[in-house]
C-alpha atoms as a PDB file:
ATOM      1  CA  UNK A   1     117.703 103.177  81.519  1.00  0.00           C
ATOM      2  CA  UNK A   2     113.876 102.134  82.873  1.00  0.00           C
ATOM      3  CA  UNK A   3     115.484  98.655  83.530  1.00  0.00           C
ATOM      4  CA  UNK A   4     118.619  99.589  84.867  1.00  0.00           C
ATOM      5  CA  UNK A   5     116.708 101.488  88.067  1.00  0.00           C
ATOM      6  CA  UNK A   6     117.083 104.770  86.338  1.00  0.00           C
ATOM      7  CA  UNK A   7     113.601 105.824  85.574  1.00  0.00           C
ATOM      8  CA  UNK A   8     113.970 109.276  86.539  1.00  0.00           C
ATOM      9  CA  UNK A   9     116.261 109.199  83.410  1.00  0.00           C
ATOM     10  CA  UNK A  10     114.348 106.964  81.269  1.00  0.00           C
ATOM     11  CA  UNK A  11     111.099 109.218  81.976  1.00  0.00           C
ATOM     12  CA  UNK A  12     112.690 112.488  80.565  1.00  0.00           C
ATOM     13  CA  UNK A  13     114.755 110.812  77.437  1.00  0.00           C
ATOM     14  CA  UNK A  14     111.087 109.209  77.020  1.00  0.00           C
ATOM     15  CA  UNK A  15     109.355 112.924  77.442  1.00  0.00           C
ATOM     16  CA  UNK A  16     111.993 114.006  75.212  1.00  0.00           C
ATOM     17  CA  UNK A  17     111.430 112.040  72.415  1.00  0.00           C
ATOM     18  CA  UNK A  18     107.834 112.079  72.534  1.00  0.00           C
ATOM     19  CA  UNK A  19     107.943 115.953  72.232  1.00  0.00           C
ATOM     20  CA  UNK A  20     110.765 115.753  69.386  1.00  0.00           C
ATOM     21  CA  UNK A  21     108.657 113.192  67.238  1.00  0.00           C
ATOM     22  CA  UNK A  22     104.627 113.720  68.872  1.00  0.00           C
ATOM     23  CA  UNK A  23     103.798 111.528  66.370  1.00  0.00           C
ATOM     24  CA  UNK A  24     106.092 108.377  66.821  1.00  0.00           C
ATOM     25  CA  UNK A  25     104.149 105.776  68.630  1.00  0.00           C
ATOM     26  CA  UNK A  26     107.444 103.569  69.356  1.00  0.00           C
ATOM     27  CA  UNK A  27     108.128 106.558  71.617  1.00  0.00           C
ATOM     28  CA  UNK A  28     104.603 106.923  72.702  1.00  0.00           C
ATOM     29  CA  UNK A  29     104.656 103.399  74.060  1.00  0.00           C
ATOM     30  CA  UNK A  30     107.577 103.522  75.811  1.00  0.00           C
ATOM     31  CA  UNK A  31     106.751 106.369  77.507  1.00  0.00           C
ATOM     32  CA  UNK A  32     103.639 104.554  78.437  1.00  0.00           C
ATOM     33  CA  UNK A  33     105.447 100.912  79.488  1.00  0.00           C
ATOM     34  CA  UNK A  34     107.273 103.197  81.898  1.00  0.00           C
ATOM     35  CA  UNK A  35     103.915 104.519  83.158  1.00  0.00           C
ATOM     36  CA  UNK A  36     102.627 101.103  84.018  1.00  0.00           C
ATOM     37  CA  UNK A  37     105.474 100.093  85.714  1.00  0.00           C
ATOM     38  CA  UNK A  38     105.233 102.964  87.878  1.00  0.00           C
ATOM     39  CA  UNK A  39     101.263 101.940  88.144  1.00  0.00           C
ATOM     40  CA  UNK A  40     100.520 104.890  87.012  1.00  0.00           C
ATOM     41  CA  UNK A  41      97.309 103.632  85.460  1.00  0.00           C
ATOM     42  CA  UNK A  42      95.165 106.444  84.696  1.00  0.00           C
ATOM     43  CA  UNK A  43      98.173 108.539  82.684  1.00  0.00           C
ATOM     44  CA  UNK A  44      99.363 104.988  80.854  1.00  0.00           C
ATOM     45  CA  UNK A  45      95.370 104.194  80.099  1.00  0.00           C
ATOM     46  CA  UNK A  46      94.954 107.776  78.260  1.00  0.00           C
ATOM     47  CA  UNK A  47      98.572 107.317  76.536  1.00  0.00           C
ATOM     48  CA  UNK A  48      97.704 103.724  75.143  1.00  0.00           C
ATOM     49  CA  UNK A  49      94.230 104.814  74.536  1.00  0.00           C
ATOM     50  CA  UNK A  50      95.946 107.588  71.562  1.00  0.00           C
ATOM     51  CA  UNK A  51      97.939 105.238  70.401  1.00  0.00           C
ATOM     52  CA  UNK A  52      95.579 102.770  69.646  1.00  0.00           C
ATOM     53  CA  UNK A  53      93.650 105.416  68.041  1.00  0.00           C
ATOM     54  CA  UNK A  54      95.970 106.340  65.584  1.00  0.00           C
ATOM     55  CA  UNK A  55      96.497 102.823  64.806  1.00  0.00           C
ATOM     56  CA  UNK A  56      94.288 100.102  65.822  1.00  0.00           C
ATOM     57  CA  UNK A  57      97.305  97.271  64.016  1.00  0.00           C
ATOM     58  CA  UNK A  58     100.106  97.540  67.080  1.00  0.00           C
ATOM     59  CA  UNK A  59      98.857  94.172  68.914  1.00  0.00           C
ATOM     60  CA  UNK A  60     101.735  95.322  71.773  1.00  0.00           C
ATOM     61  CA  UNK A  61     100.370  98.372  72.313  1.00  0.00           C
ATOM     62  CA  UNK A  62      96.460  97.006  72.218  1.00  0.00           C
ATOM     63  CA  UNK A  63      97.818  94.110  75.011  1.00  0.00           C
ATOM     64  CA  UNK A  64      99.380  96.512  77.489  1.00  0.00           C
ATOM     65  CA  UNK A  65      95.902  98.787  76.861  1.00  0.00           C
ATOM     66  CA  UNK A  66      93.563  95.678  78.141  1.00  0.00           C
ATOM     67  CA  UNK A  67      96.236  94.784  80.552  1.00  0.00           C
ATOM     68  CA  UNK A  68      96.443  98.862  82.140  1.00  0.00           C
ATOM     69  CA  UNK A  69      92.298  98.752  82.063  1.00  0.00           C
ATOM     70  CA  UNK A  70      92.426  95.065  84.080  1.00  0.00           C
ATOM     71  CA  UNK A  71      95.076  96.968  86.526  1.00  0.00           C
ATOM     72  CA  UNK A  72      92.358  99.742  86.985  1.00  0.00           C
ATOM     73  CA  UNK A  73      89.601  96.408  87.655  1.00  0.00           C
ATOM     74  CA  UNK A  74      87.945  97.593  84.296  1.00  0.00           C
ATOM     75  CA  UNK A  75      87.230  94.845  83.185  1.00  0.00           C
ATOM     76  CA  UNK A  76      84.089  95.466  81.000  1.00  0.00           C
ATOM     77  CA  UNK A  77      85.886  97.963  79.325  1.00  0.00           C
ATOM     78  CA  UNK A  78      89.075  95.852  79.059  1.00  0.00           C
ATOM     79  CA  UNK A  79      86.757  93.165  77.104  1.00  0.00           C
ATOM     80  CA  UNK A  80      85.790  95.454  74.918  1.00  0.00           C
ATOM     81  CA  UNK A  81      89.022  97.091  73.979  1.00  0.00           C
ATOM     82  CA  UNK A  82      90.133  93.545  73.292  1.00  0.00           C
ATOM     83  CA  UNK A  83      87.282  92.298  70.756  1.00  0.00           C
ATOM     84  CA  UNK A  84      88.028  95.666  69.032  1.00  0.00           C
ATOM     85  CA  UNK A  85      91.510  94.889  69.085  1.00  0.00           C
ATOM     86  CA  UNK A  86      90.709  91.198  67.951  1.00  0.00           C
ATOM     87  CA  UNK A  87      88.548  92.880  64.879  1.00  0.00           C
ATOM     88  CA  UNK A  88      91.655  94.434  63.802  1.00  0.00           C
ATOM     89  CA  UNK A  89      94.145  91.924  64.594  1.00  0.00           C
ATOM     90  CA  UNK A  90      92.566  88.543  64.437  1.00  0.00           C
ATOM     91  CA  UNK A  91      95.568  86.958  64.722  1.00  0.00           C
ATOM     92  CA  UNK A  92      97.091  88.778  67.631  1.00  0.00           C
ATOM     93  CA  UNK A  93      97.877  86.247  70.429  1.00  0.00           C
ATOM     94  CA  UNK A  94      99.417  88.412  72.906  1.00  0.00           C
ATOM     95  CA  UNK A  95      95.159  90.255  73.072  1.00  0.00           C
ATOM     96  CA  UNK A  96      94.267  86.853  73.475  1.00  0.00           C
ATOM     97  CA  UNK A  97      95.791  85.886  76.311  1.00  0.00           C
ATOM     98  CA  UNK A  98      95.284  89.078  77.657  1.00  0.00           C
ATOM     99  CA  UNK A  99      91.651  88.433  77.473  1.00  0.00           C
ATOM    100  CA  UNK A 100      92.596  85.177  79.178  1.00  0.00           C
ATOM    101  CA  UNK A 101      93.804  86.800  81.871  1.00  0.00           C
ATOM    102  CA  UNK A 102      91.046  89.424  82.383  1.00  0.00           C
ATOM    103  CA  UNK A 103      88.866  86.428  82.331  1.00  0.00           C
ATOM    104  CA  UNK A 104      90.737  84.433  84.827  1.00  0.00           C
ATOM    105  CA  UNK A 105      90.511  87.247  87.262  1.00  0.00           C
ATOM    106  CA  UNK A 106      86.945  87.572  87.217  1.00  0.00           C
ATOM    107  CA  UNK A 107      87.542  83.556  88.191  1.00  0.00           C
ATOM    108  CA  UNK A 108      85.429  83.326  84.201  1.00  0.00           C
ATOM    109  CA  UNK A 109      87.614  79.838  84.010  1.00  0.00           C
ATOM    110  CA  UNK A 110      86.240  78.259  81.071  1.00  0.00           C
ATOM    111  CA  UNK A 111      86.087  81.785  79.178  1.00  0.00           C
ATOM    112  CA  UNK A 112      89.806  81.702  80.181  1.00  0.00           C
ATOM    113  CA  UNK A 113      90.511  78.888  78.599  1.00  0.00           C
ATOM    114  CA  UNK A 114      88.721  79.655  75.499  1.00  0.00           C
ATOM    115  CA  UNK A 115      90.969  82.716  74.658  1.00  0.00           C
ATOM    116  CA  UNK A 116      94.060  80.842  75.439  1.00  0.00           C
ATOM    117  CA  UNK A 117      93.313  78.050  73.064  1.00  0.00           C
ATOM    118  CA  UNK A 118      92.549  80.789  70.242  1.00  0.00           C
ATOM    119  CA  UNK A 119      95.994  81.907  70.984  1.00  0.00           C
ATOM    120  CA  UNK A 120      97.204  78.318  71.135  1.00  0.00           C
ATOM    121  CA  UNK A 121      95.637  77.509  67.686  1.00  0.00           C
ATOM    122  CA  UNK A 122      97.220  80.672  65.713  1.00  0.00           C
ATOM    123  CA  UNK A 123     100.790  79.644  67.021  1.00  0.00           C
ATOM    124  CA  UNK A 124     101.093  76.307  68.788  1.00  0.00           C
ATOM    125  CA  UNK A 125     104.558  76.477  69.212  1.00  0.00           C
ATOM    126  CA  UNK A 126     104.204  79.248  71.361  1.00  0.00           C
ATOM    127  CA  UNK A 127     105.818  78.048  75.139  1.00  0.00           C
ATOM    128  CA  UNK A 128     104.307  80.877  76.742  1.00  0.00           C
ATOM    129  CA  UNK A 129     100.970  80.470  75.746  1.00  0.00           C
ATOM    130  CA  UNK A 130     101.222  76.856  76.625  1.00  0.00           C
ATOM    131  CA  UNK A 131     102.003  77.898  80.061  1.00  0.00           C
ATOM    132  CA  UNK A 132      99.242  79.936  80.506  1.00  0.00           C
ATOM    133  CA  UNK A 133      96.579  77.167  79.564  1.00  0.00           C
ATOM    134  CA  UNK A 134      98.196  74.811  82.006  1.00  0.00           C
ATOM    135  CA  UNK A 135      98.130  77.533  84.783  1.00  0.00           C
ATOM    136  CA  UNK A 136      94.639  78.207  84.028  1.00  0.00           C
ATOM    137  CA  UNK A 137      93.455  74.359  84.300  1.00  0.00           C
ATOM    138  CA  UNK A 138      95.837  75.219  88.168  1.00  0.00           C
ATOM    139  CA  UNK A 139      93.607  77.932  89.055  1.00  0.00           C
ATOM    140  CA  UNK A 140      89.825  75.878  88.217  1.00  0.00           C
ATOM    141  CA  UNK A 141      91.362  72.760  90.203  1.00  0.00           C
ATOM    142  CA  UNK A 142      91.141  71.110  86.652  1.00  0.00           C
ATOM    143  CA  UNK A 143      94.568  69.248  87.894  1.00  0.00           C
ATOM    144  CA  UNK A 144      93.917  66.346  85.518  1.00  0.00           C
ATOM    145  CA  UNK A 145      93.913  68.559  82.420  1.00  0.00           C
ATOM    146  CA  UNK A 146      96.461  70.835  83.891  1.00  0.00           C
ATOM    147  CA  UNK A 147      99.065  68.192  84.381  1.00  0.00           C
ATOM    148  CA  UNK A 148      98.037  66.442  81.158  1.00  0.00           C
ATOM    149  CA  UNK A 149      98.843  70.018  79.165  1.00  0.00           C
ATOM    150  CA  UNK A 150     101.878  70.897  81.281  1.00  0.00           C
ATOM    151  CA  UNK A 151     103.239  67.446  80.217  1.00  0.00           C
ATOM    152  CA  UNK A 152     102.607  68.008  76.599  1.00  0.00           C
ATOM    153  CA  UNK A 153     104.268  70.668  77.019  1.00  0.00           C
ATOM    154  CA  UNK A 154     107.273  69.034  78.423  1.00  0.00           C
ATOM    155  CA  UNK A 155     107.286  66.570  75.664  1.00  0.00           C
ATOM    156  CA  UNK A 156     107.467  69.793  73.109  1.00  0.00           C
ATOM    157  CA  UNK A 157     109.932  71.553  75.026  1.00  0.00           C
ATOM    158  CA  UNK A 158     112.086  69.152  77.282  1.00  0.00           C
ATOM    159  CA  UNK A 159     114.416  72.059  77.975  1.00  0.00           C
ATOM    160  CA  UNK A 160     111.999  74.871  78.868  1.00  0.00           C
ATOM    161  CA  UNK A 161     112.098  75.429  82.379  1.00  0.00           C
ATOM    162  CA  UNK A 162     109.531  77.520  82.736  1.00  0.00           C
ATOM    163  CA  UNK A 163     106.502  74.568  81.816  1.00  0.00           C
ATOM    164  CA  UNK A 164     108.525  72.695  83.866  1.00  0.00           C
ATOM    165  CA  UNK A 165     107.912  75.145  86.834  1.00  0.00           C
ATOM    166  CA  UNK A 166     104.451  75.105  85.743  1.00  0.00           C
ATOM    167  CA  UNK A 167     104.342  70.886  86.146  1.00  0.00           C
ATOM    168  CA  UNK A 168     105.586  71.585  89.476  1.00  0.00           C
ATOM    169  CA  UNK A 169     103.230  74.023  90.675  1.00  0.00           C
ATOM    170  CA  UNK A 170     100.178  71.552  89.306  1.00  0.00           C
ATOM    171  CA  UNK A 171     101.665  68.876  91.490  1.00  0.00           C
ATOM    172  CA  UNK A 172     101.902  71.080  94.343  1.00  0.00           C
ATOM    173  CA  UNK A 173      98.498  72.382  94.569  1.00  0.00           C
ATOM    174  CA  UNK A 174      96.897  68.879  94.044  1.00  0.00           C
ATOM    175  CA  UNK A 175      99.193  68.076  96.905  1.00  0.00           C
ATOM    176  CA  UNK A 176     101.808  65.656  95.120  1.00  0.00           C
ATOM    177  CA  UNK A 177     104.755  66.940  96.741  1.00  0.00           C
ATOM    178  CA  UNK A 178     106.994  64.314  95.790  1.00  0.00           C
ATOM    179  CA  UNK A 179     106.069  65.009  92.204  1.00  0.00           C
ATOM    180  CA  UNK A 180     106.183  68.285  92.580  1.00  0.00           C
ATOM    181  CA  UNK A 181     109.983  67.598  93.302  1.00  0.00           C
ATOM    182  CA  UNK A 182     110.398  64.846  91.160  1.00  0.00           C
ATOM    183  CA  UNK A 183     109.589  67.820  88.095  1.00  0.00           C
ATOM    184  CA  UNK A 184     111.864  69.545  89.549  1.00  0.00           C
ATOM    185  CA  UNK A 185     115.005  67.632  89.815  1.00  0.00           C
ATOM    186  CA  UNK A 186     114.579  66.496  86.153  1.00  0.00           C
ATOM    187  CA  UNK A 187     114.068  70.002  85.049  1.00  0.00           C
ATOM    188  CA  UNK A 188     116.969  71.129  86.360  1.00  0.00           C
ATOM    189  CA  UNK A 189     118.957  68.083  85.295  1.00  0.00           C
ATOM    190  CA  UNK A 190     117.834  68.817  81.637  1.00  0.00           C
ATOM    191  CA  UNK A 191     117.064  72.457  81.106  1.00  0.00           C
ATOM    192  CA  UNK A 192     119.989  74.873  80.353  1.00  0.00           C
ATOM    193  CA  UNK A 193     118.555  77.763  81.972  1.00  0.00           C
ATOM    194  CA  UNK A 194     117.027  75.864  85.222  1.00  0.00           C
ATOM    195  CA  UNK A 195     117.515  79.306  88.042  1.00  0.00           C
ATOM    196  CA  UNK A 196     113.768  79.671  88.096  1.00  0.00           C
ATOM    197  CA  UNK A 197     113.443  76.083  89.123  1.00  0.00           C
ATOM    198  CA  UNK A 198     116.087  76.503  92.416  1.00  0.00           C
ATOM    199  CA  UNK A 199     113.829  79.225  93.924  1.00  0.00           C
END
């Protein structure tokens, strides 16, 4: 219902099931995506911050609590929510990236980098992650290593359009605009999927 434009709906059927099962935290976290896609920070921080409570092993739930606290530019306290996620979870790449991004706001490049290759090493196959560490190379004006991951990545995942994209954008903000579209006319030759390339 939330992603059909119906969130008055989707936020009672959510209430509703919280109240009918208080203690199932599939419900719980639902009702507390909704909040954060509202930007309602404060009621999403306290709703993620019981869920993690009653169980610290939800990686999901411990992402979308560093991401709310990042939202709410807490970012000390989003760090720390994170490592005691991390303590829990070792092995939970969607924290890590989170942290990546916390870092990355406070322009904390290299720390940046540093979570996303913990992610990378746990599941290298991971496109998304992939895309992230090539974004984050984008955002230090490391284009060098930015293009030189993005076109691993590439090599991995020919039809991905999305690292594709990410090529592109490295291009375009070390100002190689015929590059740029050069990545993107073989991208959309090859990739199945190629809308986000067209924008």
């Amino acid at each position: 219902l939330h992603w059909l434009g119906r969130s008055a709906d989707a936020e009672r059927a959510t209430t509703e099931a919280v109240e009918r099962q208080p203690f199932n935290l599939d419900a719980r976290k639902n009702w507390c995506d909704i909040l954060t896609d509202e930007a309602r920070y404060d009621e999403a921080r306290a709703g993620y911050e019981r869920i993690v409570q009653t169980n610290p092993y939800l990686p999901d739930a411990q992402a979308q609590y560093v991401y709310v606290l990042q939202q709410m530019c807490r970012y000390r306290a989003a760090e720390q929510e994170a490592a005691k996620a991390l303590r829990f979870v070792p092995t939970a790449t969607v924290v890590h990236v989170q942290l990546g991004v916390v870092y990355r706001i406070q322009k904390r490049h290299d720390d940046a980098l540093s979570a996303y290759n913990k992610a990378l090493a746990i599941a290298p196959k991971q496109i998304w992650i992939l895309t992230y560490l090539s974004a984050e190379f984008r955002f230090s004006h490391r284009f060098m290593e930015a293009e030189q991951a993005a076109r691993s990545a590439v090599e991995r995942f020919p039809k991905d359009a999305a690292i594709r994209e990410q090529l592109a954008l490295v291009y375009l903000a070390a100002n190689r605009e015929d590059d740029a579209i050069a990545a993107l006319t073989d991208g959309i030759a090859r990739c199945p999927n190629p809308q986000s390339l067209l924008r």
